[in-house]
Protein backbone atom coordinates (compact mmCIF):
# COMPACT_ATOMS: atom_id res chain seq x y z
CA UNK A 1 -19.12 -3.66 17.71
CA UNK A 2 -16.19 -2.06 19.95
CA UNK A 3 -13.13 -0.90 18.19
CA UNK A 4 -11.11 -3.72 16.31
CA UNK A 5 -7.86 -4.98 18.08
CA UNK A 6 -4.97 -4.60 15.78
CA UNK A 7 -1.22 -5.78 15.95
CA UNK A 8 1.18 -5.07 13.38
CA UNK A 9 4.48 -7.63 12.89
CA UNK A 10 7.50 -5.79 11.71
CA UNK A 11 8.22 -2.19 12.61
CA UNK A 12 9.96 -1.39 8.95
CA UNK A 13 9.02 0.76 6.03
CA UNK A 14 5.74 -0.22 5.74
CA UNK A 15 5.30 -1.38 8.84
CA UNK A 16 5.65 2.18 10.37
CA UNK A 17 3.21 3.41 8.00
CA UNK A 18 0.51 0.74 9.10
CA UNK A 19 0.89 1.68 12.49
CA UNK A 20 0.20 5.00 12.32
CA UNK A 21 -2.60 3.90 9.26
CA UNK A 22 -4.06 2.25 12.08
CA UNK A 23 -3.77 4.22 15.37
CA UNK A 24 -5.99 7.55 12.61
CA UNK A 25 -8.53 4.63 12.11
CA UNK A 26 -11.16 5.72 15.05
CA UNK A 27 -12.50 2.87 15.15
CA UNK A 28 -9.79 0.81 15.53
CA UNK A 29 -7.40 0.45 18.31
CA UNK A 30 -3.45 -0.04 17.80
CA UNK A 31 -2.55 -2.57 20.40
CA UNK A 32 1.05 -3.65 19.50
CA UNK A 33 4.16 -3.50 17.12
CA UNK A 34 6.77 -6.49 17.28
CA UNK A 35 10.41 -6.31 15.57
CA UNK A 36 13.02 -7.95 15.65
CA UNK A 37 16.25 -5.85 16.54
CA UNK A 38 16.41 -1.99 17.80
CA UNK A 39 16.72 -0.55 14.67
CA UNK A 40 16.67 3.48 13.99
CA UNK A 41 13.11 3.36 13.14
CA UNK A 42 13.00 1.96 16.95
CA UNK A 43 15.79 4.64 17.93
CA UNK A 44 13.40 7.61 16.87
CA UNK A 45 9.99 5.99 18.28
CA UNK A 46 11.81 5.86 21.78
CA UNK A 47 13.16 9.81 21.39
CA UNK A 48 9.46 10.28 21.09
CA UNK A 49 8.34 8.35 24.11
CA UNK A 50 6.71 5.57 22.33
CA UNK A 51 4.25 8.01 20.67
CA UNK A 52 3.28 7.25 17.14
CA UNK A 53 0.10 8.97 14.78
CA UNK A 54 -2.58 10.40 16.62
CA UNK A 55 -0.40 10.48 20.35
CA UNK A 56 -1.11 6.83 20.72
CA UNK A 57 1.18 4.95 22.79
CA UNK A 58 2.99 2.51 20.69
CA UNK A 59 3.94 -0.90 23.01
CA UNK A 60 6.63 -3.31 21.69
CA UNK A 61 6.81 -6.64 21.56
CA UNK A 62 9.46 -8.81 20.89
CA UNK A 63 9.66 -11.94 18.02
CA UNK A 64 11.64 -14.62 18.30
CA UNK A 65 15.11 -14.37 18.13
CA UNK A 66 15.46 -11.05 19.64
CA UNK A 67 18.06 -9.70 21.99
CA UNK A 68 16.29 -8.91 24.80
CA UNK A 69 20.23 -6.51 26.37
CA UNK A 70 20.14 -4.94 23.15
CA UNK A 71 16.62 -3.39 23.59
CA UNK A 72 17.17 -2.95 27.09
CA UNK A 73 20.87 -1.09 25.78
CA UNK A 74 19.12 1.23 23.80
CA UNK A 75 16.54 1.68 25.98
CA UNK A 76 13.90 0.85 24.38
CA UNK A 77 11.12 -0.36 26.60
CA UNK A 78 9.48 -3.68 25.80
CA UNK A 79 5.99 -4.86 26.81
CA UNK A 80 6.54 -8.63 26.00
CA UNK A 81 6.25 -11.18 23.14
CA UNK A 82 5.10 -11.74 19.66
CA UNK A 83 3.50 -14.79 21.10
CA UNK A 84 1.83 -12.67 24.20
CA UNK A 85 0.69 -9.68 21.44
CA UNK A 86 -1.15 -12.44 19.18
CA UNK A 87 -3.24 -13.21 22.07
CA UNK A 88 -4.39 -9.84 22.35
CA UNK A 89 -5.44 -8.81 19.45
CA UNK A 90 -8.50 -9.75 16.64
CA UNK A 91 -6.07 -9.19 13.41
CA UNK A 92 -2.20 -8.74 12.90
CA UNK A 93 -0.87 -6.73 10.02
CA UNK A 94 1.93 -8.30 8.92
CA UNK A 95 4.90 -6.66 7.26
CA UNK A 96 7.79 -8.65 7.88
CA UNK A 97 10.68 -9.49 5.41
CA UNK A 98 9.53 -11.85 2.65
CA UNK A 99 8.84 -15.16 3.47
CA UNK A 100 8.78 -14.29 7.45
CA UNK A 101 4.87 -14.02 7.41
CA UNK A 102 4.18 -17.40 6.12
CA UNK A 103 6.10 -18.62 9.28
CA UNK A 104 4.24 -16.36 11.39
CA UNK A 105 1.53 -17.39 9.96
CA UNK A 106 1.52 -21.25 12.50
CA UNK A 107 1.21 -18.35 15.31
CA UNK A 108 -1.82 -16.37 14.17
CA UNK A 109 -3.57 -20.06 13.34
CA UNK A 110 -2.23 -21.12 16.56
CA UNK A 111 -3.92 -17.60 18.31
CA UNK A 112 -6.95 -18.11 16.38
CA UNK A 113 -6.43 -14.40 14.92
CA UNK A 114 -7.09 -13.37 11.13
CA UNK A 115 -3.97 -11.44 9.71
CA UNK A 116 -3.10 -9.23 6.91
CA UNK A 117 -0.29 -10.22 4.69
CA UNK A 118 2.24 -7.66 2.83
CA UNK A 119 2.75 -8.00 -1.60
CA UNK A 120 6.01 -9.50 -0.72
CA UNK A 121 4.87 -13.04 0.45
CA UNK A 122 3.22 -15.58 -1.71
CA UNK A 123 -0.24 -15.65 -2.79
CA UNK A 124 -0.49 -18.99 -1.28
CA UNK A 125 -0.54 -17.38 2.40
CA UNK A 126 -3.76 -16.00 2.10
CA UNK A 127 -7.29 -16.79 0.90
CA UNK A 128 -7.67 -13.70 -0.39
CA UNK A 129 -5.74 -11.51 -3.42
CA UNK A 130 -7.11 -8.20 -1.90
CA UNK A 131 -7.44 -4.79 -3.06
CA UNK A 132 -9.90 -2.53 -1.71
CA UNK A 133 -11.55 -0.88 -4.90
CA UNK A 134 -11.12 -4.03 -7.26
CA UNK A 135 -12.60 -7.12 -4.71
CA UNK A 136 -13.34 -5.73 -1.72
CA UNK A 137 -16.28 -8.19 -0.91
CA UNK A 138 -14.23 -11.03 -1.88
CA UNK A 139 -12.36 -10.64 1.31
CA UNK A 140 -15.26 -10.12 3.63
CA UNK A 141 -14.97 -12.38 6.58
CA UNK A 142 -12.11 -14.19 5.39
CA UNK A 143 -9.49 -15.28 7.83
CA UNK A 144 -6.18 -14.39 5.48
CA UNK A 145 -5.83 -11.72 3.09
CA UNK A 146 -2.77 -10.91 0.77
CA UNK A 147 -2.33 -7.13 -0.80
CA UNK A 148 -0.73 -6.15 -4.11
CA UNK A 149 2.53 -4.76 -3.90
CA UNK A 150 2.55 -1.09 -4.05
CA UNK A 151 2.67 -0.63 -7.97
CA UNK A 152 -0.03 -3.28 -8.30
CA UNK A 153 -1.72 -1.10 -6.06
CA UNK A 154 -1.69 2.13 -7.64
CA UNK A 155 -2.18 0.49 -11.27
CA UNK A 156 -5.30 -1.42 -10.11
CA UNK A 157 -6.77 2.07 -8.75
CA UNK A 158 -6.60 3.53 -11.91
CA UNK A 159 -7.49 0.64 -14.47
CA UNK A 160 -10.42 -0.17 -11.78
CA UNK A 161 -11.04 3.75 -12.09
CA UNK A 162 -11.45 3.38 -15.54
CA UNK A 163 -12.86 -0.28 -15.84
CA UNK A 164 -15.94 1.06 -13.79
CA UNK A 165 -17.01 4.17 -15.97
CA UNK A 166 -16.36 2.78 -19.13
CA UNK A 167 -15.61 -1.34 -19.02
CA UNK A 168 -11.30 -2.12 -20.14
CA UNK A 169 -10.33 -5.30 -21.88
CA UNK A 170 -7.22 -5.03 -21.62
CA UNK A 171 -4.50 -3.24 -20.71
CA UNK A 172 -0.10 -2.86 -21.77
CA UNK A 173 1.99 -1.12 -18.99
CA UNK A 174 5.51 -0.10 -18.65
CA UNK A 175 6.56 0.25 -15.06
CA UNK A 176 10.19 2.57 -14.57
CA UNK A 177 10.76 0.79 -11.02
CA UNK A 178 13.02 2.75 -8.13
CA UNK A 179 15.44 0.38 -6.92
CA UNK A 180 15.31 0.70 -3.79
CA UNK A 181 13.86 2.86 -0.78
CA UNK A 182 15.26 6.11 0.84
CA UNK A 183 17.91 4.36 3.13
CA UNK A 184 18.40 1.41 1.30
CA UNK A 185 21.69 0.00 0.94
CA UNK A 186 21.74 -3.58 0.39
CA UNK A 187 21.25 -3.00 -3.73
CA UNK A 188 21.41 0.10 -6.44
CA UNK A 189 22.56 0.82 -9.88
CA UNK A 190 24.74 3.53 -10.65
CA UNK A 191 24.55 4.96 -13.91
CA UNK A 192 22.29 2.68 -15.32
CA UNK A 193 19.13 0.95 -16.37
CA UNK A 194 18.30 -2.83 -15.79
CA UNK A 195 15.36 -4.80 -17.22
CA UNK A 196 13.01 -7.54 -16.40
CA UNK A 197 11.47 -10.33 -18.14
CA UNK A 198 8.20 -9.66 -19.45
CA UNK A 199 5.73 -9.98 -18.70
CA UNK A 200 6.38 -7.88 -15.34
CA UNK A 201 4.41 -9.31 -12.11
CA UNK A 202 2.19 -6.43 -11.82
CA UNK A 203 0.72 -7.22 -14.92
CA UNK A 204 -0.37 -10.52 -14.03
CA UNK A 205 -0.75 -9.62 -10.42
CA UNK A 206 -3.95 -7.37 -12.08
CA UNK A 207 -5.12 -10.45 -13.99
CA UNK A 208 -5.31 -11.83 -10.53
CA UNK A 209 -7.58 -9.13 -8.97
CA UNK A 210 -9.25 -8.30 -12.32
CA UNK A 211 -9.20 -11.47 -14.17
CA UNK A 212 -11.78 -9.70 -16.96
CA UNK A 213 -8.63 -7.50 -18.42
CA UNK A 214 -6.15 -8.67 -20.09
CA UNK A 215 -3.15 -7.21 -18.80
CA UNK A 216 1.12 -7.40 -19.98
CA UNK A 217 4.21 -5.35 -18.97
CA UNK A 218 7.38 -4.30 -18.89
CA UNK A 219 9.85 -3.49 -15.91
CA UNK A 220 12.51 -0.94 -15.86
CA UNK A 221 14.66 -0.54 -12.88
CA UNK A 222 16.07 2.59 -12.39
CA UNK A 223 19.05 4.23 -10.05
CA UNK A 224 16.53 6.43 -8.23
CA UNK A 225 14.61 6.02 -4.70
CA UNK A 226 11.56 8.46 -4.54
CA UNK A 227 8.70 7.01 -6.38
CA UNK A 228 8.61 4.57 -9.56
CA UNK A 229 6.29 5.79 -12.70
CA UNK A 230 4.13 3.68 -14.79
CA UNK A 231 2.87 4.53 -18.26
CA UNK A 232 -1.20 2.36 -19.37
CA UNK A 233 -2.57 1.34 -22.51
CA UNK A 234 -5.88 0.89 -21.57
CA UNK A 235 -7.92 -0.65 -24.21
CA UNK A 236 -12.39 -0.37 -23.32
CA UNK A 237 -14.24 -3.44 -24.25
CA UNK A 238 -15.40 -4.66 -27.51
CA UNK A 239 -12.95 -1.63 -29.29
CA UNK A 240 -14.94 1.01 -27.78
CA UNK A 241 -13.29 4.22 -28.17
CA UNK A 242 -12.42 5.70 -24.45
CA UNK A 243 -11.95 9.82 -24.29
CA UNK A 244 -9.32 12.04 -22.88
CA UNK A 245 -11.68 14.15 -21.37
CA UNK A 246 -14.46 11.54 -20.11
CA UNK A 247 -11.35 9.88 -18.76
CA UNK A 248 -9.97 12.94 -16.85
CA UNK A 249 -13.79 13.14 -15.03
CA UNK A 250 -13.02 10.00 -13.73
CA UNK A 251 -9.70 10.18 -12.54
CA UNK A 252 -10.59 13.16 -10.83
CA UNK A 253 -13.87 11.57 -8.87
CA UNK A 254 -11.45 9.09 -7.45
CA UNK A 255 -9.96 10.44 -3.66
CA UNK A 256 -7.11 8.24 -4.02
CA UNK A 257 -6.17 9.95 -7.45
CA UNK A 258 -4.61 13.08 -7.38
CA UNK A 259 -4.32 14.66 -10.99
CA UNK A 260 -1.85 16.94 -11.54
CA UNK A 261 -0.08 18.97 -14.22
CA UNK A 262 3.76 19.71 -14.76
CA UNK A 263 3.08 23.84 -15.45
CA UNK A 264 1.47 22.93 -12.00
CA UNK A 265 5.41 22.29 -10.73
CA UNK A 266 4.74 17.99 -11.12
CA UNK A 267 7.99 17.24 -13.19
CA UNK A 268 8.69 13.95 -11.95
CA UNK A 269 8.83 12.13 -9.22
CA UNK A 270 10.80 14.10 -6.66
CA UNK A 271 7.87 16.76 -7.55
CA UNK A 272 5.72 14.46 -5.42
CA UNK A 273 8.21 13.95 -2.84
CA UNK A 274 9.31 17.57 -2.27
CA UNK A 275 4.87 18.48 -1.99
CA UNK A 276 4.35 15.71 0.53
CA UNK A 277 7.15 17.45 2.88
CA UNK A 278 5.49 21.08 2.27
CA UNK A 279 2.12 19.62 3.11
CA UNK A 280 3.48 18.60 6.06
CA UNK A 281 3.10 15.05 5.51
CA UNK A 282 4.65 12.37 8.02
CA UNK A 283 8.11 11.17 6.53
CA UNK A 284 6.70 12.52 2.99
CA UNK A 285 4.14 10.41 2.47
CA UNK A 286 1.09 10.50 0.13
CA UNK A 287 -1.42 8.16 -0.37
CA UNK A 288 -2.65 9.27 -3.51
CA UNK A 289 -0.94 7.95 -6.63
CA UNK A 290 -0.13 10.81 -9.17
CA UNK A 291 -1.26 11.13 -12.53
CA UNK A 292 -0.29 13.65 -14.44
CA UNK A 293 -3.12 15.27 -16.81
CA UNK A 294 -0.72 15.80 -19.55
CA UNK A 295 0.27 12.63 -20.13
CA UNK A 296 -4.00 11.47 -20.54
CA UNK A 297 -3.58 10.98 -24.49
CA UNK A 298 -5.86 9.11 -27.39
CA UNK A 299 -4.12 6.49 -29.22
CA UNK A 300 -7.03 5.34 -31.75
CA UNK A 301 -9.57 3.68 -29.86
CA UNK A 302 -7.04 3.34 -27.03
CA UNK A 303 -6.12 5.73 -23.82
CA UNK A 304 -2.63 6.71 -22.71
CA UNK A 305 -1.48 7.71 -19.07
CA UNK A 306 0.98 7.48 -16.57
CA UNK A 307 0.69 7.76 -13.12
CA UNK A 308 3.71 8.38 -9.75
CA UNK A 309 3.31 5.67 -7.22
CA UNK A 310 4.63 6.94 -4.00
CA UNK A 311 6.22 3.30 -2.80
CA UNK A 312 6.28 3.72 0.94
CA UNK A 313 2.87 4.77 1.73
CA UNK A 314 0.23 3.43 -1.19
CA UNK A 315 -0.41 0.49 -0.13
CA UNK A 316 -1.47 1.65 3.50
CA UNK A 317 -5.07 2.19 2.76
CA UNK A 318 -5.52 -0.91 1.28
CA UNK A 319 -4.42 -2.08 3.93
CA UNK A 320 -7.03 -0.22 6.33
CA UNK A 321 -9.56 -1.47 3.81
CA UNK A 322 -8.39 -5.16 4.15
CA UNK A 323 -8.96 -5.42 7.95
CA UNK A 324 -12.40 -3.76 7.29
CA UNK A 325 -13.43 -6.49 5.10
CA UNK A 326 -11.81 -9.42 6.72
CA UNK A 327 -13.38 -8.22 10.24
CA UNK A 328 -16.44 -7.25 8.03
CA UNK A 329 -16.69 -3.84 9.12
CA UNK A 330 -18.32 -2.29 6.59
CA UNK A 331 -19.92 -5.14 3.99
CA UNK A 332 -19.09 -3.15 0.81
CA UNK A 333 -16.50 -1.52 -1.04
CA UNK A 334 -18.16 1.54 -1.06
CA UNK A 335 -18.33 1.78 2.46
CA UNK A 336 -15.36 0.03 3.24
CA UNK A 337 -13.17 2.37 1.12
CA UNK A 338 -15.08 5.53 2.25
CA UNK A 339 -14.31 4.52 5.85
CA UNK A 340 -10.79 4.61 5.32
CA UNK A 341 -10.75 7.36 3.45
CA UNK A 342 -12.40 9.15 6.29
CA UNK A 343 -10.29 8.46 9.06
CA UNK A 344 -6.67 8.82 6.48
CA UNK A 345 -8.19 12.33 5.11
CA UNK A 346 -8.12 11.01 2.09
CA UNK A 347 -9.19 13.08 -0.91
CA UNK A 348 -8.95 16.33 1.14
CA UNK A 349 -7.18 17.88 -1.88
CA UNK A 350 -10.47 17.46 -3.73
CA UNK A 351 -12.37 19.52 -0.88
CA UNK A 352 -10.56 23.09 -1.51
């Protein structure tokens, strides 16, 4: 099998991040971006000739509805359509604003492509609820898969974490949400804290994926940008009594956990923030989730933990591990996952 063709619809926050997700994947190759408008994100890529991850040359292509001049103004160089990039490609990531990749959707059935969808469309889009750990083989070969949004993402890693060592039935969270992304200015809170409905959607977004735990929630919003936290109350099946310690193995086995301590320096979320930039990390990213050791606590029977989810960038190996399956890549989640990891350095922190 050559290297799989991959497009990626909408050049925004995540969108970025799947681009360069894909162009580390080595056996992969990053054939397009499309966007809409010449935003900064398209401003800076320019400034750097075009070059994303890995000094692959990033091509544009325009959707429909762009301004052609305005490109052209800024010059940014184009290398044609949406349309033109669907037809060159075996799978489009697609990361456009909410609702914008069912639409898009008529063009990849249309191009006879398979495509990746982003947590904020509707399940309905896809065939598949995917997350790499949790179902991976329930997305082999499929034509349309759907991730979790990114604190569905994180959680799952965890509770699958834990779900596979010692079997969860259920499972309480409390998820204190950013509000918005670094950048963001269409909505914030100032001075205050806002809350949802329960339950949140994360919580049955994991029934979804792991309909064997019973899962409920509750959403705080909170005035701050780098990173939301969520707290578990994981619960092993048939009242068996789960372990600080046994737990703490496991999290630690798992590349895409990174376990960490606050006399480490972890106080909160900026902690993660401020590492990612002294590791030299593109934009501050980390694809790990956080969890911090001290907060690993017996409750009865029960097991109490909370873990940073880094908003920007979690999702992205999902992601990776999605187009594996759907293009059926590697046939398990074992592999799958391990591929990903690979080609991301994933896990590298547990090498030292």
């Amino acid at each position: 099998m050559g290297k799989i063709r991959v497009g990626v619809a909408g050049y925004g926050t995540i969108g970025q991040r799947l681009a360069d997700g894909v162009a580390l994947q080595g056996d992969m190759e990053l054939v397009g971006i499309a966007d809409l408008a010449p935003t900064l994100s398209l401003q800076a890529l320019r400034e750097r000739d075009m070059i994303g991850a890995n000094g692959v040359k990033y091509n544009l292509y325009l959707v429909d509805g762009a301004d052609r001049a305005a490109f052209d103004a800024a010059k940014i160089p184009v290398a044609g359509t949406f349309e033109e990039l669907c037809g060159k490609v075996d799978i489009m990531l697609d990361s456009s604003p909410g609702g914008v990749g069912a639409k898009n959707k008529e063009l990849y059935e249309k191009a006879g492509i398979k495509a990746v969808f982003q947590g904020g469309e509707k399940n309905s889009v896809a065939d598949v609820f995917f997350h790499g750990y949790a179902n991976y083989e329930k997305g082999l070969g499929k034509r349309y898969l759907k991730l979790t949004s990114c604190n569905t993402t994180g959680l799952i890693r965890t509770v699958d974490c834990l779900d596979r060592a010692f079997g969860i039935e259920k499972v309480a969270i409390t998820i204190v949400r950013r509000v918005a992304d670094p950048g963001d200015y269409h909505r914030g809170l100032t001075n205050a804290l806002q809350m949802d409905k329960a339950p949140n959607h994360q919580a049955v977004d994991l029934m979804t994926i792991m309909p064997h735990i019973q899962a409920t929630g509750i959403l705080i919003h909170t005035p701050v940008t780098h990173g939301h936290i969520i707290t578990v109350v994981a619960s092993g099946k048939d009242g068996k009594k789960l372990h600080r310690e046994a737990a703490l193995e496991a999290f630690r086995s798992h590349p895409r956990i990174r376990v960490v301590s606050i006399d480490q320096g972890f106080k909160g979320n900026a902690s993660f923030f401020k590492y990612a930039r002294d590791l030299g990390n593109r934009r501050g990213d980390m694809y790990e989730v956080g969890l911090w050791e001290d907060s690993v606590v017996e409750s009865g029977n029960d097991l109490m933990y909370a873990v940073n989810i880094p908003q920007e960038s979690v999702t992205i190996p999902e992601t990776m591990d999605a187009i594996r399956a759907a293009m059926e890549m590697q046939k398990t989640g074992a592999e799958g996952t391990a591929a990903t990891n690979r080609y991301l350095d994933i896990g590298r922190f547990q090498r030292l």
